[in-house]
Protein backbone atom coordinates (compact mmCIF):
# COMPACT_ATOMS: atom_id res chain seq x y z
CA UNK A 1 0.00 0.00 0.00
CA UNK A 2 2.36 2.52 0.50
CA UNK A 3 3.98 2.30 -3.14
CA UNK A 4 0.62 3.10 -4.12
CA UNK A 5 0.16 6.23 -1.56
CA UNK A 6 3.43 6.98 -2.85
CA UNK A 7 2.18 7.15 -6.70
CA UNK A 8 -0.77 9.02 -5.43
CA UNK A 9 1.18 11.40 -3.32
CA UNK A 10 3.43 12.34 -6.39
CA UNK A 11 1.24 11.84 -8.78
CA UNK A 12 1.50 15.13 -10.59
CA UNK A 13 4.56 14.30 -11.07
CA UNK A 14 4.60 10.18 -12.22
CA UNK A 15 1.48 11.05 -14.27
CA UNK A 16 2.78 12.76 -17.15
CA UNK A 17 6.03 10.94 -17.80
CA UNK A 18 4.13 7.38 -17.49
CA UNK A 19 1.09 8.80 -20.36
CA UNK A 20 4.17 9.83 -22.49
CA UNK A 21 5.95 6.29 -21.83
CA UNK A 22 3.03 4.35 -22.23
CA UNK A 23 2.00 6.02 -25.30
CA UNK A 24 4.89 5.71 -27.41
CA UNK A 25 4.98 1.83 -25.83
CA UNK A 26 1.36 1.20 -27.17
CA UNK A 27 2.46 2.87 -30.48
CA UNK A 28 5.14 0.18 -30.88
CA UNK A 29 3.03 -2.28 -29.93
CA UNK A 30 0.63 -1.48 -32.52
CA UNK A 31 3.45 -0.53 -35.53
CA UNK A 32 4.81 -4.30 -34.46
CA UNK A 33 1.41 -5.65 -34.83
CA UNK A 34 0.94 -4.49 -38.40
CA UNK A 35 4.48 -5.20 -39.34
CA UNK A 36 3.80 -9.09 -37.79
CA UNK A 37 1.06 -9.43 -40.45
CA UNK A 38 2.27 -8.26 -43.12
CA UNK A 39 5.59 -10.38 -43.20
CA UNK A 40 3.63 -13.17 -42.21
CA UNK A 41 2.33 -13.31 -45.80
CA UNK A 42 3.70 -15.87 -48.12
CA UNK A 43 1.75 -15.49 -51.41
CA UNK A 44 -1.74 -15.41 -52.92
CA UNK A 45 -3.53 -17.12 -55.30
CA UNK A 46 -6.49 -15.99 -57.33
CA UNK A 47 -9.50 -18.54 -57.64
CA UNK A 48 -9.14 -21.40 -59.84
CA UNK A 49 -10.00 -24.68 -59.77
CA UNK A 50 -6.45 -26.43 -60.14
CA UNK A 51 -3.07 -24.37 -60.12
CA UNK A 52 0.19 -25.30 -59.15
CA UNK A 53 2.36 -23.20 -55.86
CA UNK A 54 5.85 -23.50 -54.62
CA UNK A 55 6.85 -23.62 -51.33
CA UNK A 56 10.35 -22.88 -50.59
CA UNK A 57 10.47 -23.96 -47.01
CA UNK A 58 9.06 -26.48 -44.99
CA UNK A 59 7.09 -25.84 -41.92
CA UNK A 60 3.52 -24.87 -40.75
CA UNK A 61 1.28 -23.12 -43.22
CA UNK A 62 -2.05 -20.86 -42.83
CA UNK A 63 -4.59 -20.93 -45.99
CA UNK A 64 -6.45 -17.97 -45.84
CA UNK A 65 -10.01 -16.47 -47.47
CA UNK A 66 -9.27 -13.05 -48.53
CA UNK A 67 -12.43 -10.71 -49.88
CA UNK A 68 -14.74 -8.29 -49.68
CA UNK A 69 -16.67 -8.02 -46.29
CA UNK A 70 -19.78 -10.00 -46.22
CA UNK A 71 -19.08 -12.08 -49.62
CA UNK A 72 -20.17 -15.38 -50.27
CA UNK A 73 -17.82 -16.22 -52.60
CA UNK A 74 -15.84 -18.88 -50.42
CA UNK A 75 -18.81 -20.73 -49.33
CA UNK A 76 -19.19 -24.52 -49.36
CA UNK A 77 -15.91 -24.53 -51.26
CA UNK A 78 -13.31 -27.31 -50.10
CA UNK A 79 -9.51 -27.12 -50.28
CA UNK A 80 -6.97 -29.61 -51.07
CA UNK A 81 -2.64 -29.44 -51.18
CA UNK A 82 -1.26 -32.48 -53.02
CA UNK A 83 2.59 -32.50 -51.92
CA UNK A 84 5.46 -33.05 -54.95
CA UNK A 85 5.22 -37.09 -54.22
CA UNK A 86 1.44 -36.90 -55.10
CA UNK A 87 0.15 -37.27 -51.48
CA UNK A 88 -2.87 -34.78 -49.91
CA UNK A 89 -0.65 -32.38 -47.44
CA UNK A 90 -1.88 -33.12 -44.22
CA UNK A 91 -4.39 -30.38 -43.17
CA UNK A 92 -6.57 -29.40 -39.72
CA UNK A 93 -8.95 -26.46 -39.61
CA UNK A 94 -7.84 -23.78 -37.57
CA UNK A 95 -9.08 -23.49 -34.00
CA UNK A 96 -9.27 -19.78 -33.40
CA UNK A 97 -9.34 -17.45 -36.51
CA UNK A 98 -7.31 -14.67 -36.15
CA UNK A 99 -8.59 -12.81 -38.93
CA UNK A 100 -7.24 -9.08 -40.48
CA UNK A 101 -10.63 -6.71 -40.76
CA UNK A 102 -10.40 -3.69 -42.76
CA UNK A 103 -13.37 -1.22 -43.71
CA UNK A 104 -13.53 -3.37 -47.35
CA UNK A 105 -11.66 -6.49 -46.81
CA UNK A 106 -11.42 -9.49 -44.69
CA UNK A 107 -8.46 -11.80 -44.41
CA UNK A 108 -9.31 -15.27 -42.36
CA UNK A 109 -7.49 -18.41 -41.77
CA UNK A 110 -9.20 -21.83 -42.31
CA UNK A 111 -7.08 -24.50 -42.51
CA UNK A 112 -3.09 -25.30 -41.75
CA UNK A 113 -1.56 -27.29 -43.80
CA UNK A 114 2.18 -29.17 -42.96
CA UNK A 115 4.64 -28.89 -45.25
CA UNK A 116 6.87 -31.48 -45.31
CA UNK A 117 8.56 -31.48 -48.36
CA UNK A 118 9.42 -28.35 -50.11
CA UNK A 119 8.90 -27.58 -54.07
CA UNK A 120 5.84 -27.68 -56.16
CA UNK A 121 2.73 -28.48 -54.79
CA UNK A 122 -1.07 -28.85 -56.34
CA UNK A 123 -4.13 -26.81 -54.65
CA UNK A 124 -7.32 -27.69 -55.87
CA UNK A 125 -10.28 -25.94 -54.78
CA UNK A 126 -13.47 -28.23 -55.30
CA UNK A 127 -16.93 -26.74 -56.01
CA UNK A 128 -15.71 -23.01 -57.23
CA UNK A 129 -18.21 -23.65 -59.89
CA UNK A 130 -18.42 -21.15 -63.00
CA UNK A 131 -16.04 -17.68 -63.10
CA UNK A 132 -17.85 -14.75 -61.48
CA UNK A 133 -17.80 -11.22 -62.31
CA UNK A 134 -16.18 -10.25 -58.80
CA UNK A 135 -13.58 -12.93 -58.67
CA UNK A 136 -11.00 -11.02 -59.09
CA UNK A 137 -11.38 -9.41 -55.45
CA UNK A 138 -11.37 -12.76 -54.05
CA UNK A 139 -8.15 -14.74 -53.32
CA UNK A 140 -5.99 -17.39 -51.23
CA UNK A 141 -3.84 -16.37 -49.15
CA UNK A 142 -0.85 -18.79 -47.42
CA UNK A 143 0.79 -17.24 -44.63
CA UNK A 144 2.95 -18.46 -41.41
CA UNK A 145 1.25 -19.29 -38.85
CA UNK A 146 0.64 -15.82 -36.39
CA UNK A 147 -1.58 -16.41 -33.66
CA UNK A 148 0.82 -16.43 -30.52
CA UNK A 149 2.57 -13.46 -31.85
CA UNK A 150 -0.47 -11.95 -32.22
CA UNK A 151 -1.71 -12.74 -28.74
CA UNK A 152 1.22 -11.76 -27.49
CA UNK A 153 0.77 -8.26 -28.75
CA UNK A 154 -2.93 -7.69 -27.95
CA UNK A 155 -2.17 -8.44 -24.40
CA UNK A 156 0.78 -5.46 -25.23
CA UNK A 157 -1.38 -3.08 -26.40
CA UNK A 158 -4.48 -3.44 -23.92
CA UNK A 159 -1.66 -3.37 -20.62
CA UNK A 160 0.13 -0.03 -22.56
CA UNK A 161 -3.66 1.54 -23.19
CA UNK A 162 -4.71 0.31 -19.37
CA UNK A 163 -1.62 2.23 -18.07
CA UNK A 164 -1.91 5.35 -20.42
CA UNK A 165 -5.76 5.56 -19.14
CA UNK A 166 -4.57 5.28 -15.72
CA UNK A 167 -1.53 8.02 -15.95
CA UNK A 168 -4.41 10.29 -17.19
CA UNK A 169 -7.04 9.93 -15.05
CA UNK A 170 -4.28 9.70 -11.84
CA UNK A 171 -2.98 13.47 -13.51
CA UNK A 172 -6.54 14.85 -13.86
CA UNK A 173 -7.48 13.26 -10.19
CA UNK A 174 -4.44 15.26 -8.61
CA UNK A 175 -4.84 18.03 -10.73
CA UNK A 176 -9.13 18.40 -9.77
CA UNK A 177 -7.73 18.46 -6.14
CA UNK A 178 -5.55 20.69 -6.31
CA UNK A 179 -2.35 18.42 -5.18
CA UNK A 180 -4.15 17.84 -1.26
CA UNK A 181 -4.29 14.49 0.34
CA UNK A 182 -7.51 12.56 0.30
């Protein structure tokens, strides 16, 4: 308790350092964020039935929908990754989408595939159906797997924006009484 009485106390004084530390702290949390996406993105595909994709590396994989907001585009279609021996890449859905929102786009995992063997690979995507007018706007996406990292920084950025609120409200508490004790 008396750390706390001791914050309080000098709170004029804490507050404003601690809002300008924990500002530029949640700003790097959230530049990191955005950074951790986008190099997290292997390469896209547009929407075809059967088309050939190299993987350089083995490892973990993320196929991902990527559209407009609200489409319908990627409904009831299923995927498939034959490996460069001629064997289905062994696939689970993914447990907790972590999905990139923007005002026009989405961007959400569905599967994650193991590769195991690196080279040229077949992905088949079964009941696409005829060509559409707006399937250019629609692709697949592969990208590393980012859902600790990502985690990891939302946990950042709501202890940085907990502790900037609290620097603020701590100034504008000593401030409205006019630096007295409680």
């Amino acid at each position: 308790m008396d750390l706390l009485a001791f914050i309080y106390q000098n709170g004029l004084w804490i507050a404003p350092p601690g809002f300008f530390l924990f500002a530029l702290l949640l700003g790097m949390c959230i530049k990191s964020l955005l950074q951790t996406i986008r190099r997290s993105r292997l390469f896209s595909v547009p929407l075809l039935d059967r088309q050939e994709i190299e993987f350089a590396e083995t490892g973990k994989v993320d196929l991902c929908l990527e559209g407009p907001l609200l489409s319908r585009r990627f409904a009831h279609l299923e995927y498939e990754l034959t490996g460069p021996d001629g064997l289905p890449v062994k696939s689970r859905r993914v447990l907790f989408r972590t999905g990139a929102r923007g005002f026009t786009k989405i961007n959400i995992p569905i599967k994650v595939y193991a590769i195991t063997q690196p080279g040229s690979h077949i992905f088949q995507l079964k009941g696409l159906g005829e060509a559409k007018p707006f399937d250019g706007e629609h692709r697949m996406v592969f990208m590393r797997p980012r859902f600790k990292r990502i985690l990891l920084h939302v946990v950042g950025i709501v202890l940085a924006g907990s502790f900037l609120i609290g620097s603020l409200v701590l100034f504008l508490l000593r401030m409205s009484m006019g630096g007295q004790s409680i």
